[in-house]
N, C-alpha and C. Protein backbone atom coordinates (compact mmCIF):
# COMPACT_ATOMS: atom_id res chain seq x y z
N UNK A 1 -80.78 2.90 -86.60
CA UNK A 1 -80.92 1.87 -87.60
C UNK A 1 -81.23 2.52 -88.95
N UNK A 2 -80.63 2.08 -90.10
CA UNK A 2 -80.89 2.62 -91.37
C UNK A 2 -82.30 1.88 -91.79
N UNK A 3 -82.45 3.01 -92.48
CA UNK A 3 -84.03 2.94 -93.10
C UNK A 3 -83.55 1.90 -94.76
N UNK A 4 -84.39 0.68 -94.73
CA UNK A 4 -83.95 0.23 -96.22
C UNK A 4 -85.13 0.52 -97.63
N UNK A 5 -84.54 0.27 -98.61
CA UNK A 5 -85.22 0.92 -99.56
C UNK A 5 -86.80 0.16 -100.00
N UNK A 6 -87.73 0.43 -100.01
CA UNK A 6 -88.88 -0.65 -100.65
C UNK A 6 -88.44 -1.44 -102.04
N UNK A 7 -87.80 -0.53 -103.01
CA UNK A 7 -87.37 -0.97 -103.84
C UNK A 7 -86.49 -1.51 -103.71
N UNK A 8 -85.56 -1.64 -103.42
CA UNK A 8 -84.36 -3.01 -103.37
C UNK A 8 -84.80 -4.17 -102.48
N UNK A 9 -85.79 -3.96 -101.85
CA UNK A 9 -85.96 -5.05 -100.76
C UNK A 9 -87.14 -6.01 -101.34
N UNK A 10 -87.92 -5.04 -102.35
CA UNK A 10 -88.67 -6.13 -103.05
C UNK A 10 -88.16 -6.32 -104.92
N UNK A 11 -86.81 -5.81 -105.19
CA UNK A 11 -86.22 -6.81 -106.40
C UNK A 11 -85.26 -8.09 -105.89
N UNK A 12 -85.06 -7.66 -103.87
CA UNK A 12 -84.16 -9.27 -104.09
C UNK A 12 -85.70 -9.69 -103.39
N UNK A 13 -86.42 -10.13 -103.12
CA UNK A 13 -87.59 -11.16 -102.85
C UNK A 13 -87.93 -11.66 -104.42
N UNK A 14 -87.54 -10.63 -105.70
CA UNK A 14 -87.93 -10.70 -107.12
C UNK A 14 -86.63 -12.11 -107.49
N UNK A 15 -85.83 -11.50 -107.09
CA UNK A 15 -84.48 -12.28 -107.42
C UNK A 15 -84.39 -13.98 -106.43
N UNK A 16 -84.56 -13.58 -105.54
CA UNK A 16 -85.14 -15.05 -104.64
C UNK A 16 -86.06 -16.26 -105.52
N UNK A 17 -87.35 -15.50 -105.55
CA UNK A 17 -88.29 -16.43 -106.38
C UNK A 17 -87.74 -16.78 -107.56
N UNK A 18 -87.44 -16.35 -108.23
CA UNK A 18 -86.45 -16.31 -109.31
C UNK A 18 -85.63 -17.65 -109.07
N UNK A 19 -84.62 -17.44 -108.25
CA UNK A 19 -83.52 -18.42 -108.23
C UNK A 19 -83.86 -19.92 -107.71
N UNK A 20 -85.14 -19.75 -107.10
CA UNK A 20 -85.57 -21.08 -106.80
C UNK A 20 -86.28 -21.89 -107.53
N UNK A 21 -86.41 -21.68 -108.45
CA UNK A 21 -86.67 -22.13 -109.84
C UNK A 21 -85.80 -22.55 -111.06
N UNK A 22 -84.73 -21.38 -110.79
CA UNK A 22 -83.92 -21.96 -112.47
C UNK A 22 -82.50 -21.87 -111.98
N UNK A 23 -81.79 -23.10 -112.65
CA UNK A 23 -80.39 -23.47 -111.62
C UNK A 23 -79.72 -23.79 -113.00
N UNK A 24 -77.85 -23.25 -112.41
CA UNK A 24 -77.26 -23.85 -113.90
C UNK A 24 -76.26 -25.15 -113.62
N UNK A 25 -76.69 -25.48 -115.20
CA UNK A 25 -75.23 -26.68 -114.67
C UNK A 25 -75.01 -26.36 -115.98
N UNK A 26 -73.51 -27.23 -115.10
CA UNK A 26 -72.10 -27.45 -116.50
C UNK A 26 -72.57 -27.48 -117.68
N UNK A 27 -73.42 -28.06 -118.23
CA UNK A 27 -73.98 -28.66 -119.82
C UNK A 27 -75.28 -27.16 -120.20
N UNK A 28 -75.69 -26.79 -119.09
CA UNK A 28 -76.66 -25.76 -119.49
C UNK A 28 -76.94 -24.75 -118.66
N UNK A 29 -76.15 -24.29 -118.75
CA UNK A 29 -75.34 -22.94 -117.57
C UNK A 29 -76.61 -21.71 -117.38
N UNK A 30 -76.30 -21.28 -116.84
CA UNK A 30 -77.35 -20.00 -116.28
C UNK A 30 -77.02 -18.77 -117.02
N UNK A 31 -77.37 -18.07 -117.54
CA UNK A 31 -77.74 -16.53 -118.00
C UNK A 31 -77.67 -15.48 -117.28
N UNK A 32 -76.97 -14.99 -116.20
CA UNK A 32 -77.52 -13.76 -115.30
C UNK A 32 -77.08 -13.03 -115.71
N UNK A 33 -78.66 -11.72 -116.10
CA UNK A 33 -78.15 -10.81 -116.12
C UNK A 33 -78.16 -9.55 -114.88
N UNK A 34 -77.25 -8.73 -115.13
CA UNK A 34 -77.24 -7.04 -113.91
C UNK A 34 -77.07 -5.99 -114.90
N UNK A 35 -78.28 -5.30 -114.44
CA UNK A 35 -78.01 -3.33 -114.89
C UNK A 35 -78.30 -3.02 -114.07
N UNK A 36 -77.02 -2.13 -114.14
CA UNK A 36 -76.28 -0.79 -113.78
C UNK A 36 -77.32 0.56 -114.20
N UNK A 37 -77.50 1.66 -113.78
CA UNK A 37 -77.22 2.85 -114.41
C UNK A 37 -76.74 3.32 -116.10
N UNK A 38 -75.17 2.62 -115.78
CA UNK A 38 -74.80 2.81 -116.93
C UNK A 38 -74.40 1.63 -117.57
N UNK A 39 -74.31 0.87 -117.15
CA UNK A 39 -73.73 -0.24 -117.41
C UNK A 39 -74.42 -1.66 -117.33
N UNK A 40 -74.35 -2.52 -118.11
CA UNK A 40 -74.93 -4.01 -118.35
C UNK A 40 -73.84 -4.92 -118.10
N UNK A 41 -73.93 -5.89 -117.23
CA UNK A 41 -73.16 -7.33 -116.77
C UNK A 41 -74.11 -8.93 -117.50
N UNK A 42 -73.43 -9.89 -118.48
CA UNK A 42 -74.01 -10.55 -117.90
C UNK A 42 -73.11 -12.02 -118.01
N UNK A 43 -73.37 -12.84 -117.32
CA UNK A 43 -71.94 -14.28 -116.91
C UNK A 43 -73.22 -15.32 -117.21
N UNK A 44 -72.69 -16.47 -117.81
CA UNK A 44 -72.96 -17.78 -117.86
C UNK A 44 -72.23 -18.46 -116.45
N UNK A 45 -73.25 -18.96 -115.46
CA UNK A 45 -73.30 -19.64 -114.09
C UNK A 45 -73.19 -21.39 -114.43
N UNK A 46 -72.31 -21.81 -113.87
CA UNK A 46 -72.63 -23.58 -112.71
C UNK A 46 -72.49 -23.23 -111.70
N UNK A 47 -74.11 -23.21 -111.32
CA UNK A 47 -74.46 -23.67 -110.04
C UNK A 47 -73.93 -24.49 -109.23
N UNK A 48 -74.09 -25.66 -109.99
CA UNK A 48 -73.38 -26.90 -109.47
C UNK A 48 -71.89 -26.64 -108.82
N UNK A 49 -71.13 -26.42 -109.83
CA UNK A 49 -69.94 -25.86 -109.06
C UNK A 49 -69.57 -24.47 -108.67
N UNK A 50 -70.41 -23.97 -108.29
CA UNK A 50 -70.54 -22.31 -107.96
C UNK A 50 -69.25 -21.43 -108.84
N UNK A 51 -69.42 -21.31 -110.12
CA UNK A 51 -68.35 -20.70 -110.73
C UNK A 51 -69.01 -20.34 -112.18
N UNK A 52 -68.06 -18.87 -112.02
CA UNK A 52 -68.70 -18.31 -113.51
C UNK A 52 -67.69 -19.09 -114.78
N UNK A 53 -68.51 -19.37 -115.54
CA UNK A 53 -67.88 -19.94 -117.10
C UNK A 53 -67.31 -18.90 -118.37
N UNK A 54 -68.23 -17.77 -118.16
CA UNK A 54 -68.25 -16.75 -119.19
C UNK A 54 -69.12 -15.74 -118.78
N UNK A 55 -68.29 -14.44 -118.70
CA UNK A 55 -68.32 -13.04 -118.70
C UNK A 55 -68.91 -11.81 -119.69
N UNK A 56 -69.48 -10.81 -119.60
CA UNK A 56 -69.49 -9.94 -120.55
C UNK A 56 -70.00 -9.20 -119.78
N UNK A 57 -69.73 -7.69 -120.37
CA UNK A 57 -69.95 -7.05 -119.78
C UNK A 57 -69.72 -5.61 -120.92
N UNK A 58 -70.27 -4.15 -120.46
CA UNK A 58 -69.84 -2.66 -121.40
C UNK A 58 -68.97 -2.49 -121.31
N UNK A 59 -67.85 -2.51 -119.67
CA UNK A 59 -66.99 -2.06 -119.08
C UNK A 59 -66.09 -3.17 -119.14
N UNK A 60 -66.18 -4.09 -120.23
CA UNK A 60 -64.99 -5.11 -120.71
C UNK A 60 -64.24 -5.00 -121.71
N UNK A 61 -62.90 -5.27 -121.58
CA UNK A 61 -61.84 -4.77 -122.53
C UNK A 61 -62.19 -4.72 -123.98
N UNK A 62 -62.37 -5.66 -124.35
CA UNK A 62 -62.95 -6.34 -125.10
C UNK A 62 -64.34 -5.95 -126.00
N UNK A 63 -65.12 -5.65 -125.40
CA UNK A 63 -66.41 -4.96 -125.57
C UNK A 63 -66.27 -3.93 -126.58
N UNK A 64 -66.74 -4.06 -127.94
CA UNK A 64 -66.96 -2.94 -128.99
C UNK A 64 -68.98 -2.41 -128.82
N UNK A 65 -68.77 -1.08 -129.00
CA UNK A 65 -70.01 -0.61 -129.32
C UNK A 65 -70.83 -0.74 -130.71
N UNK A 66 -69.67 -0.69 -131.69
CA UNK A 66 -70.51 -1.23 -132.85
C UNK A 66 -71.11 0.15 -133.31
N UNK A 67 -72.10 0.09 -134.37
CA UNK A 67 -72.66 0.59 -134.78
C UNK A 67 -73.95 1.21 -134.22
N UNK A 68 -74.41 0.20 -132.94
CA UNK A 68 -75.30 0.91 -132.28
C UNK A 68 -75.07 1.86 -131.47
N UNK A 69 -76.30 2.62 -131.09
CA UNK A 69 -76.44 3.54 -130.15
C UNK A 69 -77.14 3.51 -128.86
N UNK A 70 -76.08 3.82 -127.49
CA UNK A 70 -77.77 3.89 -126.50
C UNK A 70 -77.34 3.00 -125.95
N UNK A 71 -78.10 2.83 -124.98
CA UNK A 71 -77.60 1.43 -123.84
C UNK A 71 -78.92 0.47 -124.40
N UNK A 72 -79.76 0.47 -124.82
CA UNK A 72 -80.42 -0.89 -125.48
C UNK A 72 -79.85 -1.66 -126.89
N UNK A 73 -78.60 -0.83 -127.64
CA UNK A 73 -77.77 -1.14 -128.43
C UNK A 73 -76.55 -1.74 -127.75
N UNK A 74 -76.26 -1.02 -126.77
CA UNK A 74 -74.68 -1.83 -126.30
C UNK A 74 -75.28 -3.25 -125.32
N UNK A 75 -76.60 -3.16 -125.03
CA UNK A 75 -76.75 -4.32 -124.22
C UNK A 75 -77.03 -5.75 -125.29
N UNK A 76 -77.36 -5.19 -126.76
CA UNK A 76 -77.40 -6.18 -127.61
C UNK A 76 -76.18 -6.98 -128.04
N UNK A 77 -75.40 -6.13 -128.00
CA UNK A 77 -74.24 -5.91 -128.44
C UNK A 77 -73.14 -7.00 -127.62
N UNK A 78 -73.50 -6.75 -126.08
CA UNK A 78 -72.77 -7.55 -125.01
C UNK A 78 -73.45 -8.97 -125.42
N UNK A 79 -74.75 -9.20 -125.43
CA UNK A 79 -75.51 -10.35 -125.81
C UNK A 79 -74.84 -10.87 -126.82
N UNK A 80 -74.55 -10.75 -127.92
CA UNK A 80 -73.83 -11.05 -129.30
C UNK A 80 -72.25 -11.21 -128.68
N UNK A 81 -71.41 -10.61 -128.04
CA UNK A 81 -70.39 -11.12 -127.65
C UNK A 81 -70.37 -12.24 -126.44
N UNK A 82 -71.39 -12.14 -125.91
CA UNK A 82 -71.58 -13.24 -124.80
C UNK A 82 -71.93 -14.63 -125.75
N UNK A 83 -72.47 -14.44 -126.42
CA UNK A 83 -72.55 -15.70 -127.19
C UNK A 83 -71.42 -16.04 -127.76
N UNK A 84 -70.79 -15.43 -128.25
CA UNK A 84 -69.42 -15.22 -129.01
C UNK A 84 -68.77 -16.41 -128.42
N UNK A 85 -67.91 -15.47 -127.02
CA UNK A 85 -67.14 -16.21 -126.11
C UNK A 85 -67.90 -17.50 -125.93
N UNK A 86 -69.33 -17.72 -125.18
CA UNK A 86 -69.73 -19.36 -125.03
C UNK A 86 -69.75 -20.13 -126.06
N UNK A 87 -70.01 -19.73 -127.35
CA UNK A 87 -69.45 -20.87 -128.33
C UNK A 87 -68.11 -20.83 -128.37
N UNK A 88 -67.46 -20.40 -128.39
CA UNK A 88 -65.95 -20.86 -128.26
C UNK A 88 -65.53 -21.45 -127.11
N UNK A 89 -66.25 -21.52 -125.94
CA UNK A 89 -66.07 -22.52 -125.20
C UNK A 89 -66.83 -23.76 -124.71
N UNK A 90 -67.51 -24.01 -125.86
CA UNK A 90 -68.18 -25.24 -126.36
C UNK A 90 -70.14 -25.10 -125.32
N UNK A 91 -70.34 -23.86 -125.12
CA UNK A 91 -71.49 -23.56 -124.66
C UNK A 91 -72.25 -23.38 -125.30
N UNK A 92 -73.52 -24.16 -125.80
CA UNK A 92 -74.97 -23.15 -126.74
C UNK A 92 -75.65 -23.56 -126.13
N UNK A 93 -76.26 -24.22 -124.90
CA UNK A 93 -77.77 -24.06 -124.37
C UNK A 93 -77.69 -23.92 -123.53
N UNK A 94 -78.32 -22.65 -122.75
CA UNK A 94 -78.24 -22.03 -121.30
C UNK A 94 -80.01 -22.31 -121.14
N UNK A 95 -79.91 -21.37 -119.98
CA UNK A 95 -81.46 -20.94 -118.94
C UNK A 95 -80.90 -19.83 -118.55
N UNK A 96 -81.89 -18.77 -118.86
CA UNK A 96 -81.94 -17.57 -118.25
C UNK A 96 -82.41 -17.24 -117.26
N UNK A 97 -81.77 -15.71 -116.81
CA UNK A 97 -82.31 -15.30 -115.68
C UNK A 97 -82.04 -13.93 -115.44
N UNK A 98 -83.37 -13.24 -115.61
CA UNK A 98 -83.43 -11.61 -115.78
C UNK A 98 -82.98 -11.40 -114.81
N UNK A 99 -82.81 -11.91 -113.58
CA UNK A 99 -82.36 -10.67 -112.76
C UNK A 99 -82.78 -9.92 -111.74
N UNK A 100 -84.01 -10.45 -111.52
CA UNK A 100 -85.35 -9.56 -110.89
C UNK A 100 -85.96 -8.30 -111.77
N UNK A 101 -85.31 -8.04 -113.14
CA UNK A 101 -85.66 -6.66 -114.06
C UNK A 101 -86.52 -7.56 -114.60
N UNK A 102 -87.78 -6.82 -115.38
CA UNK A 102 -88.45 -6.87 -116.42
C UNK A 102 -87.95 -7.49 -117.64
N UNK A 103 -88.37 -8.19 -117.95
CA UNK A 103 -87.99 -8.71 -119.43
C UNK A 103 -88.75 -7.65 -120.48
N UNK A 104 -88.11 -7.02 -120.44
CA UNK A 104 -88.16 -5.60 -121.51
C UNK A 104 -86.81 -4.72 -121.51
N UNK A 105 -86.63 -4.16 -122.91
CA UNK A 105 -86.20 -2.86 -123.25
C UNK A 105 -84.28 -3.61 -123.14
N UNK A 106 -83.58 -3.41 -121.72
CA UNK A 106 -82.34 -3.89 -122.23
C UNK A 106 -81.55 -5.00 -122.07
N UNK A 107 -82.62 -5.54 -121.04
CA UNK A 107 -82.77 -7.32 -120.85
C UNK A 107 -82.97 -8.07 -122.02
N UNK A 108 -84.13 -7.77 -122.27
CA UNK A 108 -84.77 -8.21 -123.46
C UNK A 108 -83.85 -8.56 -125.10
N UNK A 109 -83.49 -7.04 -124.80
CA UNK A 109 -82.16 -6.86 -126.53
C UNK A 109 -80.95 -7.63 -125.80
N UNK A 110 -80.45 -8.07 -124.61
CA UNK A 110 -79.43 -8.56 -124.54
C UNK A 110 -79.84 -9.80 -124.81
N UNK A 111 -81.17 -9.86 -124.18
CA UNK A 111 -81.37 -11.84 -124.46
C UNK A 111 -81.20 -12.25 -126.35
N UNK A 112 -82.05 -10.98 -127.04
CA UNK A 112 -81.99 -11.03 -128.62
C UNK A 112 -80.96 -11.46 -128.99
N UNK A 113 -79.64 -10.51 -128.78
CA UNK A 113 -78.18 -10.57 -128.78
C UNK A 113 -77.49 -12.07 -128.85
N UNK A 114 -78.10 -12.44 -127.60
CA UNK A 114 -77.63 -13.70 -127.57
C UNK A 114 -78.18 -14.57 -128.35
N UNK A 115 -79.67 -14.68 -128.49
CA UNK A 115 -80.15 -15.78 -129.38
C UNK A 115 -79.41 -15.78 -130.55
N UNK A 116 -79.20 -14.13 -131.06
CA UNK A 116 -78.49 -14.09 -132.52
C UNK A 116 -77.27 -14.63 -132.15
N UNK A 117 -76.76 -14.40 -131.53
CA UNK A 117 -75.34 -15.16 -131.98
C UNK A 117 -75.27 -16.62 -131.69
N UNK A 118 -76.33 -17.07 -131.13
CA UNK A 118 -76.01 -18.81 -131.55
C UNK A 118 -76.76 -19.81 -130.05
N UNK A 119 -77.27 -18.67 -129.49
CA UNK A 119 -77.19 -19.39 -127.95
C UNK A 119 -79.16 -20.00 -127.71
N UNK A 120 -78.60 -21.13 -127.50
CA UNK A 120 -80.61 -21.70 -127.48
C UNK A 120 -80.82 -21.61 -125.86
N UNK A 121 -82.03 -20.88 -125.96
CA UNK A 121 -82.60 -20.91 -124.46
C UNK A 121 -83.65 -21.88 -124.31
């Protein structure tokens, strides 16, 4: 039998508590974010109809780095294009959801990201 990790086994119990609390719908979609290593994900969720609305991500076509530097710059950066795309598809008030990470450092600048570009939490 494989041995499982302490750490992954207590960020999804992190991610559990989490989800039983904050749910998205159509009118005020969910926030999730995922880091990677190298990389930051994050999609606007309905719950309701189990389907992502809007995408972003480092490793998206689409995705400019900008002027910043660093992965707490490109995660701002995705934040500001994630807002982008949901106002153009008639989205500005979500509920977030870190993720089971800390709300610090590149969570945090992605959530910034987004507020700046237009998105009310």
């Amino acid at each position: 039998m494989a041995k499982t990790n302490p750490k992954s086994t207590a960020r999804a119990k992190r991610v559990q508590r989490i989800r039983k609390k904050i749910s998205g719908t159509n009118e005020r979609p969910r926030l999730r974010v995922f880091k990677s290593n190298k990389h930051i994900y994050a999609q606007l969720i309905d719950d309701v109809a189990g389907q992502t609305l809007v995408s972003m991500s480092t490793i998206d076509k689409e995705y400019e780095q900008g002027g910043e530097k660093g992965k707490i710059g490109a995660a701002k950066m995705v934040g500001l294009a994630l807002a982008k795309r949901a106002i153009a598809t008639g989205i500005s008030k979500i509920t977030f959801d870190r993720g089971g990470s800390v709300y610090h450092g590149r969570v945090k600048s992605l959530s910034d990201g987004a507020r700046e570009g237009g998105l009310d939490f």
